[in-house]
C-alpha atoms as a PDB file:
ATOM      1  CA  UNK A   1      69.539  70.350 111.148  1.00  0.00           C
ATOM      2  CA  UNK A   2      70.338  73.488 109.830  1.00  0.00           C
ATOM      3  CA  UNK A   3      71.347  74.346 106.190  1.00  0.00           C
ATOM      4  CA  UNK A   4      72.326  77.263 104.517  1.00  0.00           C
ATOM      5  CA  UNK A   5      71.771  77.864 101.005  1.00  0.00           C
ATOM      6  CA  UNK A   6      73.847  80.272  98.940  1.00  0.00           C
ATOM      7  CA  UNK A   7      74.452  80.582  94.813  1.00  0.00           C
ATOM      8  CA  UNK A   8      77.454  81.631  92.854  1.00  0.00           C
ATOM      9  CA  UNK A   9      75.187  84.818  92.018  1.00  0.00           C
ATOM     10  CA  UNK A  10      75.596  85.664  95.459  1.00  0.00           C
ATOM     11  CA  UNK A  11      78.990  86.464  94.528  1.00  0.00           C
ATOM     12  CA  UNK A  12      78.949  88.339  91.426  1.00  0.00           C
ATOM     13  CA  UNK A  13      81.030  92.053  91.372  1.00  0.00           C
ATOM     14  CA  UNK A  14      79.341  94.873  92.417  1.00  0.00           C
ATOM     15  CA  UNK A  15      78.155  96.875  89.316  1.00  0.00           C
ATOM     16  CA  UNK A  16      81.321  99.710  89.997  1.00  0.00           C
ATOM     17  CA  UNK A  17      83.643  96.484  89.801  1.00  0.00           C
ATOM     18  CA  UNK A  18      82.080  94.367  86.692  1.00  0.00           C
ATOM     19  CA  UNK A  19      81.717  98.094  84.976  1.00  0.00           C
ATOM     20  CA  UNK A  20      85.287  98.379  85.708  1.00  0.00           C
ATOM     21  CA  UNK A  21      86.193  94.754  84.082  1.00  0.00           C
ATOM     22  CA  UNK A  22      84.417  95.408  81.055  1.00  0.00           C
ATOM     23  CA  UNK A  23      85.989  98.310  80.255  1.00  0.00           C
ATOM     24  CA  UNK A  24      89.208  96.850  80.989  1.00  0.00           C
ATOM     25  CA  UNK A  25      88.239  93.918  78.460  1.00  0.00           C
ATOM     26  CA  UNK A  26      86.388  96.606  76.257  1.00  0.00           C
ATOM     27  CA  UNK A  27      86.807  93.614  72.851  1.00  0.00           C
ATOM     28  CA  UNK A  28      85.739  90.523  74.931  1.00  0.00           C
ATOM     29  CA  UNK A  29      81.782  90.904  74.655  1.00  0.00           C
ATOM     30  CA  UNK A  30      81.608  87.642  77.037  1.00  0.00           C
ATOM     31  CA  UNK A  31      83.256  90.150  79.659  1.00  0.00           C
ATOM     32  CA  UNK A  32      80.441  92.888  79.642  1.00  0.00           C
ATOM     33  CA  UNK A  33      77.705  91.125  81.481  1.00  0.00           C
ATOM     34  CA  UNK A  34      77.454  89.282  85.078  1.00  0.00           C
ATOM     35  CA  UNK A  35      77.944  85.607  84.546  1.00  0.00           C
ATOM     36  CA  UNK A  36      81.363  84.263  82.976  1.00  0.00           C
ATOM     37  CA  UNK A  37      84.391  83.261  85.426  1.00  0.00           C
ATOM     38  CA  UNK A  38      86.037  87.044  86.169  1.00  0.00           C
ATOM     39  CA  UNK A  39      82.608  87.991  87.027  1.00  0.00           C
ATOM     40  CA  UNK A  40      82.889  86.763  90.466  1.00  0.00           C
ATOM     41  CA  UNK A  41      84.676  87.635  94.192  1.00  0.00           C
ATOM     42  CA  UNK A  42      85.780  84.211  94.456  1.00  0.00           C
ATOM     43  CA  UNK A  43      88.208  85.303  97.631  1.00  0.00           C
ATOM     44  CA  UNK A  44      84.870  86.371  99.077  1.00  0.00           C
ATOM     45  CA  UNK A  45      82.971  83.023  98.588  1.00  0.00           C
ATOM     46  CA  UNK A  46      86.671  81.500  99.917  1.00  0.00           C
ATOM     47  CA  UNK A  47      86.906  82.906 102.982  1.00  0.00           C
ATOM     48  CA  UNK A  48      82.624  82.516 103.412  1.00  0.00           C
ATOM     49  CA  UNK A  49      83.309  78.816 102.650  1.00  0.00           C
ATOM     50  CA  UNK A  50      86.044  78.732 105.209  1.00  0.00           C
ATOM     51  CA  UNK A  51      84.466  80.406 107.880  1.00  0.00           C
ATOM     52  CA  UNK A  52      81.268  78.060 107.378  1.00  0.00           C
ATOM     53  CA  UNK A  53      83.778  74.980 107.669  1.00  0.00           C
ATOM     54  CA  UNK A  54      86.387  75.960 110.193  1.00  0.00           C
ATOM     55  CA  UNK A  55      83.692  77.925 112.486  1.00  0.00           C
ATOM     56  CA  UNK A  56      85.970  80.353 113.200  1.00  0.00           C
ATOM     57  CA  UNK A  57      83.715  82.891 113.936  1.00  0.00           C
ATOM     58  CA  UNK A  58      80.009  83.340 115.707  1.00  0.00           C
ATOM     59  CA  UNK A  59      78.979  84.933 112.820  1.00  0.00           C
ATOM     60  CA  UNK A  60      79.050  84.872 108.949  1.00  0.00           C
ATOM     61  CA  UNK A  61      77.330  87.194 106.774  1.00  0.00           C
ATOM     62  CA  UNK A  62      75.899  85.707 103.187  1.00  0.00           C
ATOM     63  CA  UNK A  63      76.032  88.292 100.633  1.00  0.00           C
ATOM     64  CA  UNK A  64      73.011  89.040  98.372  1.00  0.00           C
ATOM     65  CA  UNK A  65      72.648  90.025  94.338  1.00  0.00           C
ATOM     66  CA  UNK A  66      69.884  92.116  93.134  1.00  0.00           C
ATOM     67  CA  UNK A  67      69.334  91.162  89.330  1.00  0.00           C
ATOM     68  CA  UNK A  68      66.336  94.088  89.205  1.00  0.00           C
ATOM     69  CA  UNK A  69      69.320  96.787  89.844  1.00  0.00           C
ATOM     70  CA  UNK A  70      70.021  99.290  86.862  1.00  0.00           C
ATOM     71  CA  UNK A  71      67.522  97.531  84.102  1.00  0.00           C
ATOM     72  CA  UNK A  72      68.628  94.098  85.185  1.00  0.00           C
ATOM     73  CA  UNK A  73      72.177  94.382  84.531  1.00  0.00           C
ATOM     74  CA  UNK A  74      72.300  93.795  88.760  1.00  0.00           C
ATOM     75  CA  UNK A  75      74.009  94.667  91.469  1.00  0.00           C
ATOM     76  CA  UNK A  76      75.345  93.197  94.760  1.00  0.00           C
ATOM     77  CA  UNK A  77      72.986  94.579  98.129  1.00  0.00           C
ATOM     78  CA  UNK A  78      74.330  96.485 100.625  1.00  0.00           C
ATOM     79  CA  UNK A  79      75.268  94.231 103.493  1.00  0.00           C
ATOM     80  CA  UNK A  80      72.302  95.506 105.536  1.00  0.00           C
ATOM     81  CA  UNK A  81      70.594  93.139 103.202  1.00  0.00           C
ATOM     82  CA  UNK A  82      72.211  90.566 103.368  1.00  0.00           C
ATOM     83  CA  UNK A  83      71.623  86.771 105.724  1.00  0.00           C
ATOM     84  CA  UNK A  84      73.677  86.496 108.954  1.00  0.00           C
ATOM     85  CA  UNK A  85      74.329  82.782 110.421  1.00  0.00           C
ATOM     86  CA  UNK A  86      76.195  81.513 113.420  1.00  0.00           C
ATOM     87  CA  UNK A  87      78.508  78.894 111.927  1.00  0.00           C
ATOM     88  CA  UNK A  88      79.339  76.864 114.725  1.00  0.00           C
ATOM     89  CA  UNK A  89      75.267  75.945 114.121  1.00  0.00           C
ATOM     90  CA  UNK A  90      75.086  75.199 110.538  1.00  0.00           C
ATOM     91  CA  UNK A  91      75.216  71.519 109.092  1.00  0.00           C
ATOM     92  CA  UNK A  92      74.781  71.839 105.667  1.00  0.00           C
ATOM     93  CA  UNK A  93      75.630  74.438 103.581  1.00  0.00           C
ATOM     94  CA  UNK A  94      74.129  74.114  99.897  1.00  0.00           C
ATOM     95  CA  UNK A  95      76.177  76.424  97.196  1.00  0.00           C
ATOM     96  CA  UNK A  96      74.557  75.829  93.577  1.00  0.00           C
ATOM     97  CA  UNK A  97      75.216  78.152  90.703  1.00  0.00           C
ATOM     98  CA  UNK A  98      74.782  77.744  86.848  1.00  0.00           C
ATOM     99  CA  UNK A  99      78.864  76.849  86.080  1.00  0.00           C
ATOM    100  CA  UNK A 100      79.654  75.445  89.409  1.00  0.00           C
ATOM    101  CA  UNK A 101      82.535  72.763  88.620  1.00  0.00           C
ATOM    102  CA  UNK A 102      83.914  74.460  84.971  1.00  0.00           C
ATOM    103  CA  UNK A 103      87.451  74.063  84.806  1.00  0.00           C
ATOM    104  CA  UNK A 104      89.752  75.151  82.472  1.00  0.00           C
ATOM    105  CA  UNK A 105      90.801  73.493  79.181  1.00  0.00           C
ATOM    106  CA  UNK A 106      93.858  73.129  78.277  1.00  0.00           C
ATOM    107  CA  UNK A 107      93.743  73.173  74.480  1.00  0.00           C
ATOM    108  CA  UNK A 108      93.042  76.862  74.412  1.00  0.00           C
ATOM    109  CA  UNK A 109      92.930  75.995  70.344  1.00  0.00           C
ATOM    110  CA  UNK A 110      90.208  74.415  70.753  1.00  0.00           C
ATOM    111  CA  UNK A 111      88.347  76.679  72.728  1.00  0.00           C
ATOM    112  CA  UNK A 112      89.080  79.446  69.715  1.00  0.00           C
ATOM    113  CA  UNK A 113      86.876  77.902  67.497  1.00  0.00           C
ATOM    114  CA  UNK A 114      84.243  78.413  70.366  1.00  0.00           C
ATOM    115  CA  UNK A 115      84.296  82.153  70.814  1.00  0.00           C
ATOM    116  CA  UNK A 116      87.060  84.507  70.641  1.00  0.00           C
ATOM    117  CA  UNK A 117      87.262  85.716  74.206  1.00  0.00           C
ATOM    118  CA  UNK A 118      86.466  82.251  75.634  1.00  0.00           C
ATOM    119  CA  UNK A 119      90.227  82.241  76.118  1.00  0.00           C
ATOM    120  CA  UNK A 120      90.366  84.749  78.287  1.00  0.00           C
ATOM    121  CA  UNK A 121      87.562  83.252  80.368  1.00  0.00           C
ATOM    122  CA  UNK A 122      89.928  80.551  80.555  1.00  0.00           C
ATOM    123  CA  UNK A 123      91.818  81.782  82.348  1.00  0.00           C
ATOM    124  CA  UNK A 124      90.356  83.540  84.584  1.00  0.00           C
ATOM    125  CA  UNK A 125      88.436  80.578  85.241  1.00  0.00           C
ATOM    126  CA  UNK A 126      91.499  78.491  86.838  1.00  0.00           C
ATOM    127  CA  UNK A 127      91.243  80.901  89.905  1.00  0.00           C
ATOM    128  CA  UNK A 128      88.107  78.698  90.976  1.00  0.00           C
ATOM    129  CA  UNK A 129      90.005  75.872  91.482  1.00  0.00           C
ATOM    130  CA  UNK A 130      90.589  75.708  94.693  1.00  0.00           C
ATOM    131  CA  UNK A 131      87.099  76.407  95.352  1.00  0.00           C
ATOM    132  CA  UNK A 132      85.644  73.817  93.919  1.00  0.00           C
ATOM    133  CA  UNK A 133      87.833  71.685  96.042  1.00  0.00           C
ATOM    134  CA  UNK A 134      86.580  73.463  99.138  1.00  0.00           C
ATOM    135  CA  UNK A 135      83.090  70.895  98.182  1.00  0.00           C
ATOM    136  CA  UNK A 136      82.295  67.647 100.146  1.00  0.00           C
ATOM    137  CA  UNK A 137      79.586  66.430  97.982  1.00  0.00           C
ATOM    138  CA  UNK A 138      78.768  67.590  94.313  1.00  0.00           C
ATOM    139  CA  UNK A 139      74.823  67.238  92.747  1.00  0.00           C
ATOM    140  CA  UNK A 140      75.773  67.595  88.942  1.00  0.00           C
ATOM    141  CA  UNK A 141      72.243  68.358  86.485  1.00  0.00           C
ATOM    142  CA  UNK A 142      73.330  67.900  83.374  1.00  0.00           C
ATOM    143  CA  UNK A 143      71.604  69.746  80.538  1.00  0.00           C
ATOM    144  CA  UNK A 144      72.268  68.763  76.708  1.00  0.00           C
ATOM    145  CA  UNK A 145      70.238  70.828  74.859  1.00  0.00           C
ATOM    146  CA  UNK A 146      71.422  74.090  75.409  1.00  0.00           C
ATOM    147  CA  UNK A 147      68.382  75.764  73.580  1.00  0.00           C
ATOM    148  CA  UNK A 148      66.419  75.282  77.149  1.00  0.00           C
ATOM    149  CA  UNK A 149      68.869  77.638  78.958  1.00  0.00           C
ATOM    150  CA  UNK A 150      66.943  80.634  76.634  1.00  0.00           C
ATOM    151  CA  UNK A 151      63.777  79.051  77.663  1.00  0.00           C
ATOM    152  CA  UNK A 152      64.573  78.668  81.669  1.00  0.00           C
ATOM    153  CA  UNK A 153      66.082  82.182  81.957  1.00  0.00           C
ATOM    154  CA  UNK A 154      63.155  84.189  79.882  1.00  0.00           C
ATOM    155  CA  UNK A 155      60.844  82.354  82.355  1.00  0.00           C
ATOM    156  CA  UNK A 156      62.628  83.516  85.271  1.00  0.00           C
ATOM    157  CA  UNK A 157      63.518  87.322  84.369  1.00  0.00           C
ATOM    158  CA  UNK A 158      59.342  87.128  83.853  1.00  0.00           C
ATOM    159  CA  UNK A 159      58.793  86.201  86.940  1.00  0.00           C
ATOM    160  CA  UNK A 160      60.969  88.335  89.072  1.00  0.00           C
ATOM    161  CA  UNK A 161      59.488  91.751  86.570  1.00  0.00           C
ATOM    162  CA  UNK A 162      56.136  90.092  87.512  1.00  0.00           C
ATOM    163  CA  UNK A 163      57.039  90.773  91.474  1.00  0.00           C
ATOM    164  CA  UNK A 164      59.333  93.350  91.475  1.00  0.00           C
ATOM    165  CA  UNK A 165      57.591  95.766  87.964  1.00  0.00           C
ATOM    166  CA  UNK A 166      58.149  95.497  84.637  1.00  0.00           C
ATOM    167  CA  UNK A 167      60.704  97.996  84.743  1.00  0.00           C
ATOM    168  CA  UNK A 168      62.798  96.014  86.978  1.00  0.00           C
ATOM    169  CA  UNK A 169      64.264  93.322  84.666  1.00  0.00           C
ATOM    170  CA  UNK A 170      65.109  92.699  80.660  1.00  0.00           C
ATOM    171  CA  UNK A 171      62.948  92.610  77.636  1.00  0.00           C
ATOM    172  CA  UNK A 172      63.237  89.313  75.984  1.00  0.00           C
ATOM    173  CA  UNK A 173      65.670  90.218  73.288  1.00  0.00           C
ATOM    174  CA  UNK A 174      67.853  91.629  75.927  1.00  0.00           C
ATOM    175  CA  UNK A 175      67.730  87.986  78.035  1.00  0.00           C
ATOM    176  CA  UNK A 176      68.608  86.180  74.692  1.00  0.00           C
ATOM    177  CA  UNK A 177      71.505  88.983  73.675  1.00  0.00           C
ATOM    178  CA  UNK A 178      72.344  88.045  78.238  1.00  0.00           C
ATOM    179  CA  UNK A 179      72.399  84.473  77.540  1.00  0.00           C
ATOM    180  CA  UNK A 180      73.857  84.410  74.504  1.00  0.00           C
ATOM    181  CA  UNK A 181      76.989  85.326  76.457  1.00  0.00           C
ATOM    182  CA  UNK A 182      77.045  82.252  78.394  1.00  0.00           C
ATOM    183  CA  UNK A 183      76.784  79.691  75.935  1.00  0.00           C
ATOM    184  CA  UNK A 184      80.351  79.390  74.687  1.00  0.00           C
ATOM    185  CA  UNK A 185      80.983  78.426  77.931  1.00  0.00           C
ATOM    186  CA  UNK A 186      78.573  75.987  78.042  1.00  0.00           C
ATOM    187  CA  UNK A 187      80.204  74.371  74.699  1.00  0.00           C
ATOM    188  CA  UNK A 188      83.430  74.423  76.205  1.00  0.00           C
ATOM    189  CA  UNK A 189      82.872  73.217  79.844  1.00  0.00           C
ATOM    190  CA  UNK A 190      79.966  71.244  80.144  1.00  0.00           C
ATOM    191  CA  UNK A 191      81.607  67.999  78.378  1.00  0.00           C
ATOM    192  CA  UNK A 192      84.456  68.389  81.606  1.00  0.00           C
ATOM    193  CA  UNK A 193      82.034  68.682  83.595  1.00  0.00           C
ATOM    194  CA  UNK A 194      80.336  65.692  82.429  1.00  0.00           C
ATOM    195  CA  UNK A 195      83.171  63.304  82.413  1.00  0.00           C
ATOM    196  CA  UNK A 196      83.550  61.184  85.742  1.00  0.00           C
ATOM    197  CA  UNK A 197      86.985  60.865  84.971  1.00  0.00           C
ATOM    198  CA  UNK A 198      87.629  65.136  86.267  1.00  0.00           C
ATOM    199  CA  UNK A 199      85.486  64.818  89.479  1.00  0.00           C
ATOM    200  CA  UNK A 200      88.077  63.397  91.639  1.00  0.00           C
ATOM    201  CA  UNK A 201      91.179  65.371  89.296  1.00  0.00           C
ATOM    202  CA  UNK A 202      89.723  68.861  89.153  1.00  0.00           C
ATOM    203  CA  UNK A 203      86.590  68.601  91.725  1.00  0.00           C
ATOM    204  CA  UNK A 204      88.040  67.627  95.440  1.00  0.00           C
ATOM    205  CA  UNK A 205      86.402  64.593  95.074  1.00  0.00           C
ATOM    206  CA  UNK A 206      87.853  61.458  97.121  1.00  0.00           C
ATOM    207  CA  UNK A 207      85.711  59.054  94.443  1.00  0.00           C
ATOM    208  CA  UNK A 208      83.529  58.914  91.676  1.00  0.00           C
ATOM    209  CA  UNK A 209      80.791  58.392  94.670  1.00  0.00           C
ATOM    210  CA  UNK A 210      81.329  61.798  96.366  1.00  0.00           C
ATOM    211  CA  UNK A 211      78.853  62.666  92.649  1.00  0.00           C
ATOM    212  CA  UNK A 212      75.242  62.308  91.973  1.00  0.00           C
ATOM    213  CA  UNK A 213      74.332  63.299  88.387  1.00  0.00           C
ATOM    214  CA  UNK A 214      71.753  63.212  86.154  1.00  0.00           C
ATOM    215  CA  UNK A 215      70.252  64.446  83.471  1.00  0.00           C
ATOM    216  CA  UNK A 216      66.730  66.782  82.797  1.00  0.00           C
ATOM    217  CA  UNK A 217      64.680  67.758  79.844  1.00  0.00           C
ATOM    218  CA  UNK A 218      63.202  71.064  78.975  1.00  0.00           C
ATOM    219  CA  UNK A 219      60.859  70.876  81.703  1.00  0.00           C
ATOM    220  CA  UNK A 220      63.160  70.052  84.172  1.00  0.00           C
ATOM    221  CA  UNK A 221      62.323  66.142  84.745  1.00  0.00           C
ATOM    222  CA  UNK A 222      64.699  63.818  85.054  1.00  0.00           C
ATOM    223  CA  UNK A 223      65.420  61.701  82.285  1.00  0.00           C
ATOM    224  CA  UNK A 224      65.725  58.037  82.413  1.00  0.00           C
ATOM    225  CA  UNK A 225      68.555  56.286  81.192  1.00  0.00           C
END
């Protein structure tokens, strides 16, 4: 069997594209970093998706995001660098990424008392859509303390300076000032996510059964119910 794993961070803009978007959203601060919905190609990971699914090629190039590029704000490789697969060989294909499976809220009051520029995350955020209904089968990990996320991303931009140089990453006040930018998201699409009642609405799902979910502690072990 072979699988192919690829991440929403594959996808990211390149750094002339997401410097571009934040300057054209110069007052949303949740706009100025990788990471929110607008800071993706999702026609890229589309047609990837499709081409994995339809094999309507012989071959299908995953992209690749360097997160050590210009002080860690990242940057996509060049596509020398990045994974080439025959399509018509591939049985699985895995696609994981932090908000895989937010979709929009429609009370965009709500979502005000959140953050200020959540709303315009919003809406960039029903673009995705109609990828999330490209999935067959969704693994959901839910995560309610959000305090954890700090922990879990200060431990990784450590280890990737630890490979790569210390030069090659963020100092710890600049992960928490990174991740500080993803939490109103969190807030506002995690409890969507969570409900049962969206996966076969919003996800592509046929039944509640095409989802596994459950939930881990700061240390990343499951939790029993």
């Amino acid at each position: 069997m072979t699988c192919v794993s690829m991440s929403l961070d594959d996808f990211y803009l390149t750094r002339e594209e997401q410097v571009a978007l934040g300057e054209s959203h110069s007052e949303n601060a949740l706009l100025q970093v990788r990471g929110n919905a607008g800071t993706h190609d999702v026609n890229l990971a589309m047609d990837l998706i499709d081409q994995v699914k339809n094999a309507s090629s012989e071959e299908v190039l995953v992209p690749c995001y360097d997160k050590t590029a210009y002080e860690g704000k990242g940057d996509r490789h060049k596509e020398d660098k990045w994974r080439s697969y025959n399509p018509k060989n591939v049985d699985v294909v895995l696609y994981e990424g932090w908000m895989q499976g937010f979709t929009a809220v429609e009370d965009e009051a709500s979502l005000e008392k959140i953050h200020g520029g959540i709303t315009e995350v919003n809406s960039f955020l029903k673009g995705y859509d109609e990828m999330w209904k490209l999935m067959d089968i969704w693994l959901i990990i839910q995560v309610k303390q959000l305090d954890c996320i700090y922990k879990w991303r200060l431990q990784a931009e450590k280890s990737m300076k630890e490979k790569f140089g210390q030069d090659k990453g963020m100092t710890d006040d600049e992960v928490k000032a990174f991740v500080d930018q993803y939490i109103p998201a969190y807030k506002a699409y995690l409890p969507g996510l969570y409900d049962q009642d969206n996966h076969t609405k919003h996800l592509g799902c046929e039944s509640t059964e095409d989802v596994f979910m459950f939930e881990v502690d700061d240390m990343r072990s499951p939790v029993e119910e």
